[in-house]
PDB file of N, CA and C in Angstrom:
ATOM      1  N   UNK A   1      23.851  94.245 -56.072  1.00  0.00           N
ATOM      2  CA  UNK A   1      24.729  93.087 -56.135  1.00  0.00           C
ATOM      3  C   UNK A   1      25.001  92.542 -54.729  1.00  0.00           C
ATOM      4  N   UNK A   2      24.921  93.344 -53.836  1.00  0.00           N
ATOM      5  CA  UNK A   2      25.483  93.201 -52.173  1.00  0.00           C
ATOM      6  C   UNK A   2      24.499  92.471 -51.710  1.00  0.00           C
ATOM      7  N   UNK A   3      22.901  92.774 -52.305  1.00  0.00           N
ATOM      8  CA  UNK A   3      21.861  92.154 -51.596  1.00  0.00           C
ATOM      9  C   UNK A   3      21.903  90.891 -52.478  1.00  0.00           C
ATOM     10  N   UNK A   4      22.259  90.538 -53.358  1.00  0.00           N
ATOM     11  CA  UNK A   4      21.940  89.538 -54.124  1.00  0.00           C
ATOM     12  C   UNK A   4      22.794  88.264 -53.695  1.00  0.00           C
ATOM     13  N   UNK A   5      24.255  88.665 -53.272  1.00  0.00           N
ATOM     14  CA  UNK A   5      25.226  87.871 -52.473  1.00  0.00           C
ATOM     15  C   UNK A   5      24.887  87.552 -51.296  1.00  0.00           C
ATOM     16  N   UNK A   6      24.535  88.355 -50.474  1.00  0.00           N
ATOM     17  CA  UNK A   6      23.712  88.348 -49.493  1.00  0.00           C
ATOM     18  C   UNK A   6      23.090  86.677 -49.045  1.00  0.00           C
ATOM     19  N   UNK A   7      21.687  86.961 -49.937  1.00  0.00           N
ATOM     20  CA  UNK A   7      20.966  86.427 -50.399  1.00  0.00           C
ATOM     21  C   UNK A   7      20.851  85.000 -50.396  1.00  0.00           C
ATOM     22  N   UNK A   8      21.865  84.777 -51.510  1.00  0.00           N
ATOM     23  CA  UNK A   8      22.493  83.609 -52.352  1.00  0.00           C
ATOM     24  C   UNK A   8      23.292  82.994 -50.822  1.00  0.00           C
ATOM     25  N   UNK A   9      24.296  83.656 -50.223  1.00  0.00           N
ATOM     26  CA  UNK A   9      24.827  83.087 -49.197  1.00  0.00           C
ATOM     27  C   UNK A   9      24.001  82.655 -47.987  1.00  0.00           C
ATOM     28  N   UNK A  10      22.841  83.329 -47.780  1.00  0.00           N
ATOM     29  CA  UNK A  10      22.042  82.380 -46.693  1.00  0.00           C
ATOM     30  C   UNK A  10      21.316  81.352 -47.405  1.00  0.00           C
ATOM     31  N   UNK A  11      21.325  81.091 -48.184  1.00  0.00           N
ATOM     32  CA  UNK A  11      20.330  79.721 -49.335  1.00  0.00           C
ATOM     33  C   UNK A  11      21.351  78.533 -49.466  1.00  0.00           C
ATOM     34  N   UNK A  12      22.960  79.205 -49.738  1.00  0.00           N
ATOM     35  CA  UNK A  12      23.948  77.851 -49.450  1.00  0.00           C
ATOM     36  C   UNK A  12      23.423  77.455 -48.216  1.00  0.00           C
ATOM     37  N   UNK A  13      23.507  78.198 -47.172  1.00  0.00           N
ATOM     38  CA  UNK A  13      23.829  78.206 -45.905  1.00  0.00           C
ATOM     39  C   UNK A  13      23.001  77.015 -45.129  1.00  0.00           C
ATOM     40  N   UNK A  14      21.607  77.191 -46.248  1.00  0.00           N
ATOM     41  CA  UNK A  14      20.306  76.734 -45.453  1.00  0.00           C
ATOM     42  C   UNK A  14      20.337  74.959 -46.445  1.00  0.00           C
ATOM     43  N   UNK A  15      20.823  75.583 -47.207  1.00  0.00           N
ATOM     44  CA  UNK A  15      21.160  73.962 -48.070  1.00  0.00           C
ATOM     45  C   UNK A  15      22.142  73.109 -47.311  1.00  0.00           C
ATOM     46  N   UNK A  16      23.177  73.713 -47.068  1.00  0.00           N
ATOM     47  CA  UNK A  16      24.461  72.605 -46.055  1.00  0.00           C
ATOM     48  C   UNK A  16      23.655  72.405 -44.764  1.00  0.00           C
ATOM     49  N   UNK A  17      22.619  73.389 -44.226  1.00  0.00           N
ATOM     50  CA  UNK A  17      22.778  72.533 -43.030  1.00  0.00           C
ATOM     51  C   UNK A  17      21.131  71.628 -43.149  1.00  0.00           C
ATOM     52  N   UNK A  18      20.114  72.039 -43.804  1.00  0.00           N
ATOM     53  CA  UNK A  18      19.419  70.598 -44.371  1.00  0.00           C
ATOM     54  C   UNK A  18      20.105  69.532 -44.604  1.00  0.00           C
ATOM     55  N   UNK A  19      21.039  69.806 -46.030  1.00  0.00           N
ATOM     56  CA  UNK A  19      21.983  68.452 -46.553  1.00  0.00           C
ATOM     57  C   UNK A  19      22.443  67.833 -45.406  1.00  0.00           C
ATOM     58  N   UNK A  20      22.912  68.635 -44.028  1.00  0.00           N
ATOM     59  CA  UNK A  20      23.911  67.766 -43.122  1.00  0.00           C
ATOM     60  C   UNK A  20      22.296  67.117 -41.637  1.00  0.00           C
ATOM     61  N   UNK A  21      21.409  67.956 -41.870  1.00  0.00           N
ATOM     62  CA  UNK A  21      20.344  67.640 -40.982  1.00  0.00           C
ATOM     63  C   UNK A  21      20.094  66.491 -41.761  1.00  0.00           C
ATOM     64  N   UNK A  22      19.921  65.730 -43.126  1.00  0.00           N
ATOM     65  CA  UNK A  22      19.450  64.637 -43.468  1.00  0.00           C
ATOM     66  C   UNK A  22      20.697  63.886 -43.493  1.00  0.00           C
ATOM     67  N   UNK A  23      22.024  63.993 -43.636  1.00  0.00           N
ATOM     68  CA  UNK A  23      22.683  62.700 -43.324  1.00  0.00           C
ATOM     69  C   UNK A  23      22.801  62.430 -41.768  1.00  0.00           C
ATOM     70  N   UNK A  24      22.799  62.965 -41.110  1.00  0.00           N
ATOM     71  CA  UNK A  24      22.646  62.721 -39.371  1.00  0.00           C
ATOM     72  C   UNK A  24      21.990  61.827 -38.589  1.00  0.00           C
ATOM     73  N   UNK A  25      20.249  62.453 -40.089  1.00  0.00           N
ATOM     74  CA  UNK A  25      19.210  61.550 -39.590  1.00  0.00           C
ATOM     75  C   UNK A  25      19.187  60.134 -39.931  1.00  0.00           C
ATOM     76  N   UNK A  26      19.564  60.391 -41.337  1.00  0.00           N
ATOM     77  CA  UNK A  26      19.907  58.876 -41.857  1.00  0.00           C
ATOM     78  C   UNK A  26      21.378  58.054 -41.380  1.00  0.00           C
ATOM     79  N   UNK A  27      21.962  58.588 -40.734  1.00  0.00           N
ATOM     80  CA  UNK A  27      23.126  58.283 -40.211  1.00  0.00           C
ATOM     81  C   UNK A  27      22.952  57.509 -38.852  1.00  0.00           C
ATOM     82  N   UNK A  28      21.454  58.027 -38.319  1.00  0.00           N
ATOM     83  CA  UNK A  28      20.637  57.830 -36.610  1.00  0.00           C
ATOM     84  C   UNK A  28      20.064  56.544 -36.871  1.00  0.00           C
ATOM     85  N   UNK A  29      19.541  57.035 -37.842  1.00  0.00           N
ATOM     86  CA  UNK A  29      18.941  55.197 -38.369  1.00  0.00           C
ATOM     87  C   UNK A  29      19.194  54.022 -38.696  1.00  0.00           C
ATOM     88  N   UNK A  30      20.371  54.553 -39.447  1.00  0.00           N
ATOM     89  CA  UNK A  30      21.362  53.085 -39.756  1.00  0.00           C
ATOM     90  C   UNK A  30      21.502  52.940 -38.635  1.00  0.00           C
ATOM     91  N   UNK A  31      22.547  53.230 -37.853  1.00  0.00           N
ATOM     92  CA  UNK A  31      22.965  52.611 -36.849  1.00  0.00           C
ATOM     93  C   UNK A  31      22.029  52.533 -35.694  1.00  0.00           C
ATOM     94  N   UNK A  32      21.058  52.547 -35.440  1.00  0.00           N
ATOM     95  CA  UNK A  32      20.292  52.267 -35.024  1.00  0.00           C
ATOM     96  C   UNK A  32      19.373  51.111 -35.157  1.00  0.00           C
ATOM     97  N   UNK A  33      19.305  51.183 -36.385  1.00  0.00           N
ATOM     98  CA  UNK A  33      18.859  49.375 -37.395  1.00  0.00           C
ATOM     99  C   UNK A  33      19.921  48.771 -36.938  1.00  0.00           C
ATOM    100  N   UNK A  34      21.374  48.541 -37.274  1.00  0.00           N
ATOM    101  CA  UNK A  34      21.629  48.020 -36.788  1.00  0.00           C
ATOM    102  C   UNK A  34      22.032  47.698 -35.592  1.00  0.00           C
ATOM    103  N   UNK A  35      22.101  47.765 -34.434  1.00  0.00           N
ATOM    104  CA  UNK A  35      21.828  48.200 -33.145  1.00  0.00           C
ATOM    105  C   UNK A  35      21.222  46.726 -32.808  1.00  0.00           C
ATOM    106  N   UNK A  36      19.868  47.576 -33.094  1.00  0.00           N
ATOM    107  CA  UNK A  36      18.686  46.409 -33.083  1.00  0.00           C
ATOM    108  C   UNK A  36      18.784  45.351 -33.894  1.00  0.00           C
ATOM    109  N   UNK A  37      19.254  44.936 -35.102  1.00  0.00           N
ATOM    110  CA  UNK A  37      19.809  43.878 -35.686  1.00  0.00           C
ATOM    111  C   UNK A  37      20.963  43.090 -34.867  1.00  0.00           C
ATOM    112  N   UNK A  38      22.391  43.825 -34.325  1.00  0.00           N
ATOM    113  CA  UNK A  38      22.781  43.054 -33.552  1.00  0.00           C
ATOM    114  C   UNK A  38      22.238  42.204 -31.979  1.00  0.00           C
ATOM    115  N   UNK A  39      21.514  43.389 -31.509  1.00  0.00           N
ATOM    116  CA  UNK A  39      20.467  42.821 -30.488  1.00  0.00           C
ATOM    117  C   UNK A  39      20.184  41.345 -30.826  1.00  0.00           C
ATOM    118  N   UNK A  40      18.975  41.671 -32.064  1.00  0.00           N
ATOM    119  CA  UNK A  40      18.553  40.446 -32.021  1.00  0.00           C
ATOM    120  C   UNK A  40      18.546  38.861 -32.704  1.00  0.00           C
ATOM    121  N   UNK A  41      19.649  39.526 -33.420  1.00  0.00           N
ATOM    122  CA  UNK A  41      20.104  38.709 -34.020  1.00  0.00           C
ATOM    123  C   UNK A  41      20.974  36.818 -33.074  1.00  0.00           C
ATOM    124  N   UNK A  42      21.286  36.498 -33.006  1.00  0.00           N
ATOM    125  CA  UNK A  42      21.663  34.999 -32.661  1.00  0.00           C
ATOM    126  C   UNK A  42      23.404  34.663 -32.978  1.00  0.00           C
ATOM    127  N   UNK A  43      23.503  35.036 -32.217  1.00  0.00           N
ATOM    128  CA  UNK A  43      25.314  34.778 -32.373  1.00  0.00           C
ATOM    129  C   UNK A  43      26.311  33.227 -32.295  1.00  0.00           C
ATOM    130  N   UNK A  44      26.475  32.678 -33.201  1.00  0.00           N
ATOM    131  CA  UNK A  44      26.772  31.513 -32.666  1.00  0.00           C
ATOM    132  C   UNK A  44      28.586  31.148 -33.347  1.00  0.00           C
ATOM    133  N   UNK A  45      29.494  31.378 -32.916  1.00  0.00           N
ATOM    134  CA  UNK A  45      31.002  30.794 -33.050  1.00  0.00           C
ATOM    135  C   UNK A  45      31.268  29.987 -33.307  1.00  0.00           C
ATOM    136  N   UNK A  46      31.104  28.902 -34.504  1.00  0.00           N
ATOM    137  CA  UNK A  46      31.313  27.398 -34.470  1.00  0.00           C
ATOM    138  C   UNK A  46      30.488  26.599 -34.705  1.00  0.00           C
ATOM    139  N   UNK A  47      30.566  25.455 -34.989  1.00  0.00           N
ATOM    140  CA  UNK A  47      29.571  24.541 -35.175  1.00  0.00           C
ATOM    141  C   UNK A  47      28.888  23.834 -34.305  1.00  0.00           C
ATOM    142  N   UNK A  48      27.789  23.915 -33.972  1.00  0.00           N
ATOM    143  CA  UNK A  48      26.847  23.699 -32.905  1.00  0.00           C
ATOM    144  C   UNK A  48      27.934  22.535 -31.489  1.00  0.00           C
ATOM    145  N   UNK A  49      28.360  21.581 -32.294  1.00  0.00           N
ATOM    146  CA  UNK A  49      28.923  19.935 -31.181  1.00  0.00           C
ATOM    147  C   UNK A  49      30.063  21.135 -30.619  1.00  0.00           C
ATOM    148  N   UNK A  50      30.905  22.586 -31.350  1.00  0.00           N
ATOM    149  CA  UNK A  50      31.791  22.923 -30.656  1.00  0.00           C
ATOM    150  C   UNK A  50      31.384  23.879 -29.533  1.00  0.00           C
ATOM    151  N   UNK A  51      30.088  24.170 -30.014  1.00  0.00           N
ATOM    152  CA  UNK A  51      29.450  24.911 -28.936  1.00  0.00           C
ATOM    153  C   UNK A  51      29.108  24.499 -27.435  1.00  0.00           C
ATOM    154  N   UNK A  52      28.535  23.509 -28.033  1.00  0.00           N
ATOM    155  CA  UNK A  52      28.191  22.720 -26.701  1.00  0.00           C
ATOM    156  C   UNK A  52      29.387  22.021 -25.939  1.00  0.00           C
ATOM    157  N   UNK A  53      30.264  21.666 -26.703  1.00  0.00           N
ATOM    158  CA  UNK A  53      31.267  21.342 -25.768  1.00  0.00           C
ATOM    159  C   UNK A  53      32.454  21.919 -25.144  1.00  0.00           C
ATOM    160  N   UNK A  54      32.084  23.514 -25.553  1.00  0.00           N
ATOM    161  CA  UNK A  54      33.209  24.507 -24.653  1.00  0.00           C
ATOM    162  C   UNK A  54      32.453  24.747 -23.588  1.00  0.00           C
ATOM    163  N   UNK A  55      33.399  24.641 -22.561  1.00  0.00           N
ATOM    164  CA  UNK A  55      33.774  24.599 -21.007  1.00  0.00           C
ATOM    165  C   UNK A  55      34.758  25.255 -20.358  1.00  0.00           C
ATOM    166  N   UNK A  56      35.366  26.746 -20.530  1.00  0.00           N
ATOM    167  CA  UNK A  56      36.037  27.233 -20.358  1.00  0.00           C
ATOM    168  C   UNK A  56      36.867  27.690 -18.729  1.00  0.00           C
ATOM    169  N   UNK A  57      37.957  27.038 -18.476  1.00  0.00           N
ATOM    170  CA  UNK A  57      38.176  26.993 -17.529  1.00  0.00           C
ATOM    171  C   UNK A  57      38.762  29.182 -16.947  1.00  0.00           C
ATOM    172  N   UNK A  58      38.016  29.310 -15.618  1.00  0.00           N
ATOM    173  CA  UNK A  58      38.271  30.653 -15.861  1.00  0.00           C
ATOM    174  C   UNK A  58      39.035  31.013 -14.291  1.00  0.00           C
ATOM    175  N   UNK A  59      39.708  32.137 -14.096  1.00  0.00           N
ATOM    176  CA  UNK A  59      40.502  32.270 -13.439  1.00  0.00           C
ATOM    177  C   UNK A  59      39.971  33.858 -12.709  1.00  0.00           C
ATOM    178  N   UNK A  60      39.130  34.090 -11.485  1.00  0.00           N
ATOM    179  CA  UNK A  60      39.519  35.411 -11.328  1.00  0.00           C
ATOM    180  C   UNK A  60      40.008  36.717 -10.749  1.00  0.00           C
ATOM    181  N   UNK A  61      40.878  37.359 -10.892  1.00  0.00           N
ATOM    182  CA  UNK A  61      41.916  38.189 -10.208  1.00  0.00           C
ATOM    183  C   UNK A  61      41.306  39.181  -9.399  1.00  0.00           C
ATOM    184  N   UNK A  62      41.418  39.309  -8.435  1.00  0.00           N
ATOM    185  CA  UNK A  62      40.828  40.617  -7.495  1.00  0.00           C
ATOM    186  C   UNK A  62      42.250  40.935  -7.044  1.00  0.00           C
ATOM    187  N   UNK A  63      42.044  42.584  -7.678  1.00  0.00           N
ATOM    188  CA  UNK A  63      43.451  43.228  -6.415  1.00  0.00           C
ATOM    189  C   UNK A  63      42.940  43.561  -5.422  1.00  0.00           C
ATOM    190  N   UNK A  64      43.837  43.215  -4.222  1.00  0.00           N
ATOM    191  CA  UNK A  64      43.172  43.428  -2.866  1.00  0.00           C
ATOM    192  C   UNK A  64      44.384  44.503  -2.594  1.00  0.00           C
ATOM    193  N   UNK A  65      44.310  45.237  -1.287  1.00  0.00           N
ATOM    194  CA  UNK A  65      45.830  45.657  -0.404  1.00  0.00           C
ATOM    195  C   UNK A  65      45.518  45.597   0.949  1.00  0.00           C
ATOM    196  N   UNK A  66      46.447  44.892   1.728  1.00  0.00           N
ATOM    197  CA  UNK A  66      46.417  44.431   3.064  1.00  0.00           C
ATOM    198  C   UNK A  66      45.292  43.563   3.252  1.00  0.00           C
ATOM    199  N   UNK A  67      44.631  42.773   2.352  1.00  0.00           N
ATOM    200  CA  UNK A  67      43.636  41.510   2.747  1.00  0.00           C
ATOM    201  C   UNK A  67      44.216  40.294   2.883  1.00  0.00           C
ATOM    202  N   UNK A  68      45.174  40.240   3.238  1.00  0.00           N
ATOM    203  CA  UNK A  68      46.152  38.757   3.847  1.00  0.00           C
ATOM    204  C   UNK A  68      44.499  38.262   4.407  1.00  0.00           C
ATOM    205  N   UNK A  69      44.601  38.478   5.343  1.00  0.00           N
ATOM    206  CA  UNK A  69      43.722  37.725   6.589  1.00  0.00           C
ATOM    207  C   UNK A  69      42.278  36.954   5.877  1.00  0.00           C
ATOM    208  N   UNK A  70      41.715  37.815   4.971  1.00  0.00           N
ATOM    209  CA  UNK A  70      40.460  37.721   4.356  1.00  0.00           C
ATOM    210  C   UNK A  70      40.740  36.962   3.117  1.00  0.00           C
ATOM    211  N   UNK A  71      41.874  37.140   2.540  1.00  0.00           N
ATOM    212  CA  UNK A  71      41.914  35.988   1.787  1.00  0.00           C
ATOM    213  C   UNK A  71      42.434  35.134   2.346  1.00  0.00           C
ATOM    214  N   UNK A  72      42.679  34.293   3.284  1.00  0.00           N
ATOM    215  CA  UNK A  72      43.438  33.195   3.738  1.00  0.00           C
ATOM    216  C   UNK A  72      42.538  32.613   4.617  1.00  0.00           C
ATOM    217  N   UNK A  73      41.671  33.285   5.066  1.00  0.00           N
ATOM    218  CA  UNK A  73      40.227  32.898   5.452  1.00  0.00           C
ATOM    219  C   UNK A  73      39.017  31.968   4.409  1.00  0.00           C
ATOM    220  N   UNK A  74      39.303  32.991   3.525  1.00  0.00           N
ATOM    221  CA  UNK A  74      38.170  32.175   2.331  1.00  0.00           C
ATOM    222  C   UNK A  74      38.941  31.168   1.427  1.00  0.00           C
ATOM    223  N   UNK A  75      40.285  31.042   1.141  1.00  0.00           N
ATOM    224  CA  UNK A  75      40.531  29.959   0.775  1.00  0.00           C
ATOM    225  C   UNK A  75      40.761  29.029   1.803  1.00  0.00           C
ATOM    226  N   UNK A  76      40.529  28.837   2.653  1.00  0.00           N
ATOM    227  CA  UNK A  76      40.424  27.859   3.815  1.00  0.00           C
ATOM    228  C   UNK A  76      39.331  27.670   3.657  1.00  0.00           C
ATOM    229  N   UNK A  77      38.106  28.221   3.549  1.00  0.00           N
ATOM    230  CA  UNK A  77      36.521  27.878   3.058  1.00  0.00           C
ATOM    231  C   UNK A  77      36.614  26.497   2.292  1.00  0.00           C
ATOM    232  N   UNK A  78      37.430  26.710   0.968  1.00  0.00           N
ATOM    233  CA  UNK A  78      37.312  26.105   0.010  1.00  0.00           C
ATOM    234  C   UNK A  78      37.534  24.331   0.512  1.00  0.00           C
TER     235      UNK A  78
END
């Protein structure tokens, strides 16, 4: 009976981790399809006239410390 439990318990054993080796794999793939689906897919927000006519005004922040001089230099560039 000891060998038979035995037995039986390495055959679950070898079943859960097949069962979990094939959702992993198929788990690698989906997201992987899609991956490559978002890649290449074409993203577009709106209807083409709103596309083309955003122009987004943008703003951008650099923390500096002790660059007084270097920034007051380059906005004098401007």
């Amino acid at each position: 009976m000891g060998f038979w439990v035995f037995d039986a318990g390495i055959v679950v054993i070898t079943w859960i981790f097949l069962v979990g080796d094939v959702l992993m794999t198929g788990r690698l793939l989906f997201i992987g399809a899609a991956a490559i689906y978002d890649r290449v897919h074409e993203k577009i927000f709106g209807r083409p006239a709103e596309v083309a006519s955003y122009k987004p005004k943008v703003a951008v922040l650099i923390p500096a410390y002790n660059e007084e001089k270097v920034i007051e230099r380059t906005s004098a560039l401007r």
